[in-house]
N, C-alpha and C. Protein backbone atom coordinates (compact mmCIF):
# COMPACT_ATOMS: atom_id res chain seq x y z
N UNK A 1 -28.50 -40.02 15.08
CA UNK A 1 -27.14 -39.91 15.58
C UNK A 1 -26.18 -39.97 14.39
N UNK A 2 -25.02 -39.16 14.39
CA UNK A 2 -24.48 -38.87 13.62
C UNK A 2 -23.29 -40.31 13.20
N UNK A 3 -22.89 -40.82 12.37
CA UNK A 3 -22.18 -42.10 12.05
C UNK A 3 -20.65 -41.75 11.85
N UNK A 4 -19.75 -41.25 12.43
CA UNK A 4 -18.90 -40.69 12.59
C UNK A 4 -17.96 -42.33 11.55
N UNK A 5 -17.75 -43.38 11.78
CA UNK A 5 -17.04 -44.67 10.74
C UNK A 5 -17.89 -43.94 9.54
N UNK A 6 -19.13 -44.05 8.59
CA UNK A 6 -19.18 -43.93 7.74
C UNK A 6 -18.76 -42.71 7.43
N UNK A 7 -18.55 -41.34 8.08
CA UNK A 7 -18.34 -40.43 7.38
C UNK A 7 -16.95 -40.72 6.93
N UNK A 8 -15.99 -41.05 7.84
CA UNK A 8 -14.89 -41.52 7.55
C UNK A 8 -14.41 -42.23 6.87
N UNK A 9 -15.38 -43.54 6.45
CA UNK A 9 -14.93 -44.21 5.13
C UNK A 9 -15.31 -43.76 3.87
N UNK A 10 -16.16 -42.83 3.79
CA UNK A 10 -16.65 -41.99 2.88
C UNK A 10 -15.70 -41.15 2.47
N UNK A 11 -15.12 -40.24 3.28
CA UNK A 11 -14.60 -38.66 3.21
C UNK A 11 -13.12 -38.86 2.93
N UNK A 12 -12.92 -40.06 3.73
CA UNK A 12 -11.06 -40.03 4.21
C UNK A 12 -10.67 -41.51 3.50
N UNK A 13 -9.41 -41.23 3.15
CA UNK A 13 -8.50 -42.44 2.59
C UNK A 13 -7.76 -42.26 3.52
N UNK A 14 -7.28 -42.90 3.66
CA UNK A 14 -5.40 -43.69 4.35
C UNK A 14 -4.85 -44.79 2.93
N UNK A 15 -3.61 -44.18 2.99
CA UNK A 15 -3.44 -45.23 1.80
C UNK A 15 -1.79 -45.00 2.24
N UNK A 16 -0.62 -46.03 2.13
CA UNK A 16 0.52 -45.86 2.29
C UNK A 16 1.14 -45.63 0.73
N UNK A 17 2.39 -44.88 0.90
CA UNK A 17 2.63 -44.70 -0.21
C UNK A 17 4.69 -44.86 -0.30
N UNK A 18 5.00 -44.87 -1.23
CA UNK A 18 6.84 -44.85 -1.39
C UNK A 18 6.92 -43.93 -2.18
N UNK A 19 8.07 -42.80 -1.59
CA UNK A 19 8.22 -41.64 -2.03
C UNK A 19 10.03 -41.85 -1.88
N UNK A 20 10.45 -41.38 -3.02
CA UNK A 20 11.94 -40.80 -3.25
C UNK A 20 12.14 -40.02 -1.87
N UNK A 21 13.56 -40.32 -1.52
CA UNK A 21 13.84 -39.24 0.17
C UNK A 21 14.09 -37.85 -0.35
N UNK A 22 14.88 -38.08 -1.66
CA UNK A 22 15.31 -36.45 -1.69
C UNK A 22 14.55 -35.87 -2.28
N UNK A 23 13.59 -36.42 -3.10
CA UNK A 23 11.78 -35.43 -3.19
C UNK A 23 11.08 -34.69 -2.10
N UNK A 24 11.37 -35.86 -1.54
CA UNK A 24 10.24 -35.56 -0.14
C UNK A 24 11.09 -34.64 0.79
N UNK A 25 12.79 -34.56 1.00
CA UNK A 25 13.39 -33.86 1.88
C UNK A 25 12.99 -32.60 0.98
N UNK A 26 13.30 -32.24 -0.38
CA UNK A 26 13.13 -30.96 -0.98
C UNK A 26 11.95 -30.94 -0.86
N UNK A 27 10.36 -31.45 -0.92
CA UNK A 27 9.45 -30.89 -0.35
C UNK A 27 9.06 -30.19 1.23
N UNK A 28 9.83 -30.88 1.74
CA UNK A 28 9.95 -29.99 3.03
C UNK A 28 10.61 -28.59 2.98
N UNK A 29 11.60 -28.79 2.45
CA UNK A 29 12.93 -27.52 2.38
C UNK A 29 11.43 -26.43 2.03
N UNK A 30 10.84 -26.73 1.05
CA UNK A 30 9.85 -25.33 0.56
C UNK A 30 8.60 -25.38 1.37
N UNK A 31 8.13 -26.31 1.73
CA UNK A 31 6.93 -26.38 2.91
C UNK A 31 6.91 -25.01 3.73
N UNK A 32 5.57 -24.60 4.16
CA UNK A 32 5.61 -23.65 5.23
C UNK A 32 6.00 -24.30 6.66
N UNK A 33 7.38 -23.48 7.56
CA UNK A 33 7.24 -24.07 8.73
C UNK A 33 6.47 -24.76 9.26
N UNK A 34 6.51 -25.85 9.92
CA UNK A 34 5.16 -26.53 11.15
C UNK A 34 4.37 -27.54 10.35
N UNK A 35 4.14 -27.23 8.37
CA UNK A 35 3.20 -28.15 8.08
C UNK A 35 3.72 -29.39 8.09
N UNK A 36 2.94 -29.85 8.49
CA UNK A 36 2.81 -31.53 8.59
C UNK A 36 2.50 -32.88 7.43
N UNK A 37 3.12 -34.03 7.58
CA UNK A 37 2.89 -34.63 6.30
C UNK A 37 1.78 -34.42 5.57
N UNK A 38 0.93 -34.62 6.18
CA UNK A 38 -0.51 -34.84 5.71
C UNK A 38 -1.12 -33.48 5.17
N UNK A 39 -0.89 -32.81 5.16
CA UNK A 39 -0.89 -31.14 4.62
C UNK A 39 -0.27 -30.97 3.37
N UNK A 40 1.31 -31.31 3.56
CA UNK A 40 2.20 -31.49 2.47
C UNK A 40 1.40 -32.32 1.19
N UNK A 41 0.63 -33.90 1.57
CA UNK A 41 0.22 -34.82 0.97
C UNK A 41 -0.59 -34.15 -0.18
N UNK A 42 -1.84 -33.26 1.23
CA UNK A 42 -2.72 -32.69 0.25
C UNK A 42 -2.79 -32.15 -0.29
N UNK A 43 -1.74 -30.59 -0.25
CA UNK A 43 -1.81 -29.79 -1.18
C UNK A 43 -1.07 -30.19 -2.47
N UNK A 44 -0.71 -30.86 -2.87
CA UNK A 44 0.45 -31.88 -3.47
C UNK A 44 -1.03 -32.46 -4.38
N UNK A 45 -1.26 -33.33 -3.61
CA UNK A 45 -2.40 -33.92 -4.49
C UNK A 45 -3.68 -32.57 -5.29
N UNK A 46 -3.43 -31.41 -4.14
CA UNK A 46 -4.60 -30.49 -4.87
C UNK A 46 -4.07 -29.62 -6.05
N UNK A 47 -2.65 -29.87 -5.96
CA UNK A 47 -1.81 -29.01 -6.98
C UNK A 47 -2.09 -29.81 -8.27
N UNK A 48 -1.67 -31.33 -8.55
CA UNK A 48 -1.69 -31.77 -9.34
C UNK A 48 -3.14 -32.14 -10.01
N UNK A 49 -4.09 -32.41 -9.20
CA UNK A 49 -5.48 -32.42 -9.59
C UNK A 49 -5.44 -30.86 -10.16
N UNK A 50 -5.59 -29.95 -10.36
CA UNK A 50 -5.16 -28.44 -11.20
C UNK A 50 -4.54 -28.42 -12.10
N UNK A 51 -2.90 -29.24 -12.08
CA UNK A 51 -2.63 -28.73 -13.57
C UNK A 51 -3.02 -30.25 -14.57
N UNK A 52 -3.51 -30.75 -13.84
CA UNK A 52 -4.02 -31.82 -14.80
C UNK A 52 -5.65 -31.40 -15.65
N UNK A 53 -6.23 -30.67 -14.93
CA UNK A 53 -7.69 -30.40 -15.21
C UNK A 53 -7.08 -29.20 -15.89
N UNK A 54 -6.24 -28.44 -16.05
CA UNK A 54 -5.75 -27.30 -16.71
C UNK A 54 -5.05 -27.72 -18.18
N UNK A 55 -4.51 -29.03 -17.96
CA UNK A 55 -4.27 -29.99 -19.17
C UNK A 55 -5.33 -30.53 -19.87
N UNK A 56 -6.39 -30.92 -19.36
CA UNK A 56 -7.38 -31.09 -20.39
C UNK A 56 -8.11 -29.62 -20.92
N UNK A 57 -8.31 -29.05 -19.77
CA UNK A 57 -8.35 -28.00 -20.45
C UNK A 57 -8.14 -26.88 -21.95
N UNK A 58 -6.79 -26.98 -21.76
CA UNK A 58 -6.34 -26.71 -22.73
C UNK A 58 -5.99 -27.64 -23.29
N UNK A 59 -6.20 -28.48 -23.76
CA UNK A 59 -6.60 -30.13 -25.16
C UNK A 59 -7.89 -29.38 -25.72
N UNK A 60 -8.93 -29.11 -24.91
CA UNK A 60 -10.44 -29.10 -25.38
C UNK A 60 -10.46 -27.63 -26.56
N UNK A 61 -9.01 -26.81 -26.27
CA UNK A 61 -9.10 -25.51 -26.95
C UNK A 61 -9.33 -25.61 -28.62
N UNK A 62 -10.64 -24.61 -29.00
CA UNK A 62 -11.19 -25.10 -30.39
C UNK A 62 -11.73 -26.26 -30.89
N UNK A 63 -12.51 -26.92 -29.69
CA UNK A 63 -13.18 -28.45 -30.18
C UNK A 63 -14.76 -27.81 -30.37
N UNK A 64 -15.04 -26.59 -29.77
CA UNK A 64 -16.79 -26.23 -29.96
C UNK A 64 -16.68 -25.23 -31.14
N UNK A 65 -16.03 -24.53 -32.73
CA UNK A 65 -15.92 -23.53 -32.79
C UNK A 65 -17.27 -22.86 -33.29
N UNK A 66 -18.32 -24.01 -32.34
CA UNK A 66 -19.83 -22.92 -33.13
C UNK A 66 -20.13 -22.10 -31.88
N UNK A 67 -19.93 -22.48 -30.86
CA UNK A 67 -19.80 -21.86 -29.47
C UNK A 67 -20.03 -20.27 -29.77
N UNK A 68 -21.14 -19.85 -29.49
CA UNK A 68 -21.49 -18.66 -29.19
C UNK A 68 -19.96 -17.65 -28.03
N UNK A 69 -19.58 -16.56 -28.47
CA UNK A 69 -18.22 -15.80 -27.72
C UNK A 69 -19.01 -15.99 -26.55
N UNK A 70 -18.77 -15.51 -25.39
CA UNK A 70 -18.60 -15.06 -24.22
C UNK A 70 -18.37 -13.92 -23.91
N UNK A 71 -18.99 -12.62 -23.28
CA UNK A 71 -18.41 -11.32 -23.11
C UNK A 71 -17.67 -11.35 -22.08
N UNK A 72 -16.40 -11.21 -22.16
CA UNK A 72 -15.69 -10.83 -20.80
C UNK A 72 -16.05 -9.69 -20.09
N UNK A 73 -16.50 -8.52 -20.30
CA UNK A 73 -16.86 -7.39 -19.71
C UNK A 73 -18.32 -7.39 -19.60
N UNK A 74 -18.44 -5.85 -18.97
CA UNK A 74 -19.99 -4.88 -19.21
C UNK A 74 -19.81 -4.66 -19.98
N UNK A 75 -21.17 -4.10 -21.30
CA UNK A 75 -20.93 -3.45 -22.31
C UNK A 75 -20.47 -1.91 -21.83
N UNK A 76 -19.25 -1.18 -21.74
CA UNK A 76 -19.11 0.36 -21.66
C UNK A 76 -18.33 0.27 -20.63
N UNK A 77 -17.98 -1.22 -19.99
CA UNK A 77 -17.18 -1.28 -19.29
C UNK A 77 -15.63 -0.51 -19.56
N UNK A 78 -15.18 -0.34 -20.53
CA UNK A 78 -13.83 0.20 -21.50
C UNK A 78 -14.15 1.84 -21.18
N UNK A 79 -15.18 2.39 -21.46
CA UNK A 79 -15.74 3.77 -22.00
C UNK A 79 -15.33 4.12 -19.91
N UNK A 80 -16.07 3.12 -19.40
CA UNK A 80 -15.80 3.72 -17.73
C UNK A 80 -14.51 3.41 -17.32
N UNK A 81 -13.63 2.55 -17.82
CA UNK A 81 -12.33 2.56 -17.26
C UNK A 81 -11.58 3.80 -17.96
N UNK A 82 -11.37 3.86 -19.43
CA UNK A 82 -11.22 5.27 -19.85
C UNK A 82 -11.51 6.57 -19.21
N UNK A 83 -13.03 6.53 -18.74
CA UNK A 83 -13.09 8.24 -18.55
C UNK A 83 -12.32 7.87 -16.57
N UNK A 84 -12.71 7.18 -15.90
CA UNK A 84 -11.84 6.92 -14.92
C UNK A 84 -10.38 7.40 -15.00
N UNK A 85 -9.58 6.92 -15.76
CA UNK A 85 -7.84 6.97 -16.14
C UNK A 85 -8.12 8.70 -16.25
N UNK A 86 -8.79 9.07 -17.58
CA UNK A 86 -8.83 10.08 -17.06
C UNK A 86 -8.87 11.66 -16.49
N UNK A 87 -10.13 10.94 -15.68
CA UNK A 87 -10.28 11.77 -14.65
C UNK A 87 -8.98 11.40 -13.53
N UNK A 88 -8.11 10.69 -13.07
CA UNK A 88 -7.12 10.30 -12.26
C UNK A 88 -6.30 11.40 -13.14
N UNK A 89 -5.64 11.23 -14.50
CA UNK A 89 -4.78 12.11 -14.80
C UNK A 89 -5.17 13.34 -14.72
N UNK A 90 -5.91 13.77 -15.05
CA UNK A 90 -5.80 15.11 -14.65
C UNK A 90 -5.70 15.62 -13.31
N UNK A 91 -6.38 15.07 -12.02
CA UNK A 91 -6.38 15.48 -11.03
C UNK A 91 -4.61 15.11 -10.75
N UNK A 92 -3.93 14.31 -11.30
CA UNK A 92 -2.53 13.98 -10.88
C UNK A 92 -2.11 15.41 -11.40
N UNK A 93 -2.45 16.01 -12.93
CA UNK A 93 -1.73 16.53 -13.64
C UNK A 93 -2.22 18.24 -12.77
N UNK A 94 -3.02 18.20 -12.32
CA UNK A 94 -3.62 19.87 -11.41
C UNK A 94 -2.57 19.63 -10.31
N UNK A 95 -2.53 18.42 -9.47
CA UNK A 95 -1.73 18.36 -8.16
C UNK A 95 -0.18 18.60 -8.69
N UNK A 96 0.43 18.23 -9.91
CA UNK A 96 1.78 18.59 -10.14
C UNK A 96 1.96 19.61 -10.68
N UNK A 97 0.73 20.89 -11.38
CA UNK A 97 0.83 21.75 -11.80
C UNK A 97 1.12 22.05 -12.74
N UNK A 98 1.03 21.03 -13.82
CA UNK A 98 1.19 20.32 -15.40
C UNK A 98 0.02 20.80 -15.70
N UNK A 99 -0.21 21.57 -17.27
CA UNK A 99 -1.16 21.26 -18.18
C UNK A 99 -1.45 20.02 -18.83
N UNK A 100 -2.79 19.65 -18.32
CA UNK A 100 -3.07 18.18 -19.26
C UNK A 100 -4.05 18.48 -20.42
N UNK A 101 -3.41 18.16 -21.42
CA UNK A 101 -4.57 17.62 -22.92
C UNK A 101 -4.57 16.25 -23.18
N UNK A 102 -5.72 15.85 -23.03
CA UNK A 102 -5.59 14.46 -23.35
C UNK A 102 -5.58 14.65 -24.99
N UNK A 103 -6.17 15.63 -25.39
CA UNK A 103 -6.12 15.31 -27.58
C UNK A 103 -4.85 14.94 -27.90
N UNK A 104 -3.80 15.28 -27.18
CA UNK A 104 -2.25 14.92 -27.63
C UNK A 104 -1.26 15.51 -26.89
């Protein structure tokens, strides 16, 4: 049987808190209609857990510099966005009735 108290003391806090009024009124003013404190609370708390982990983040920049790169792409990934572009321009440049050279 499922323990519905422990999941709850596990999963969930309740904790009271004191908040400035005109914080909390200007957090409403931008809130989406209808949300409710506890919505407000969390995304609030999920915002700041982000730019805090985005703050260490960027602290850690250049602490490994033996760190093997990382490829951001496919290799030829560039070569297929290129012949992509284009193949788009020209079919733009036939539909407007433009000569296209891509050499210049």
């Amino acid at each position: 049987m499922f323990n519905w108290i422990r999941f709850y003391e596990r999963y969930l806090m309740r904790t009271t808190i004191t908040i400035d009024d005109d914080l909390y009124k200007r957090a409403l003013d931008v809130a989406d209609p209808g949300m409710v404190k506890a919505d407000l609370f969390r995304e609030a708390i999920k915002v700041f857990v982000r730019v805090q982990a985005g703050k260490r983040l960027a602290a850690l920049g250049g602490k490994s510099p033996a760190m093997k790169g990382i490829p951001r792409r496919r290799p030829g990934a560039r070569l297929s966005l290129l012949w992509t572009l284009d193949k788009k321009l020209r079919a733009l440049a036939a539909h407007l009735g433009v000569a296209f050279n891509a050499a210049g």
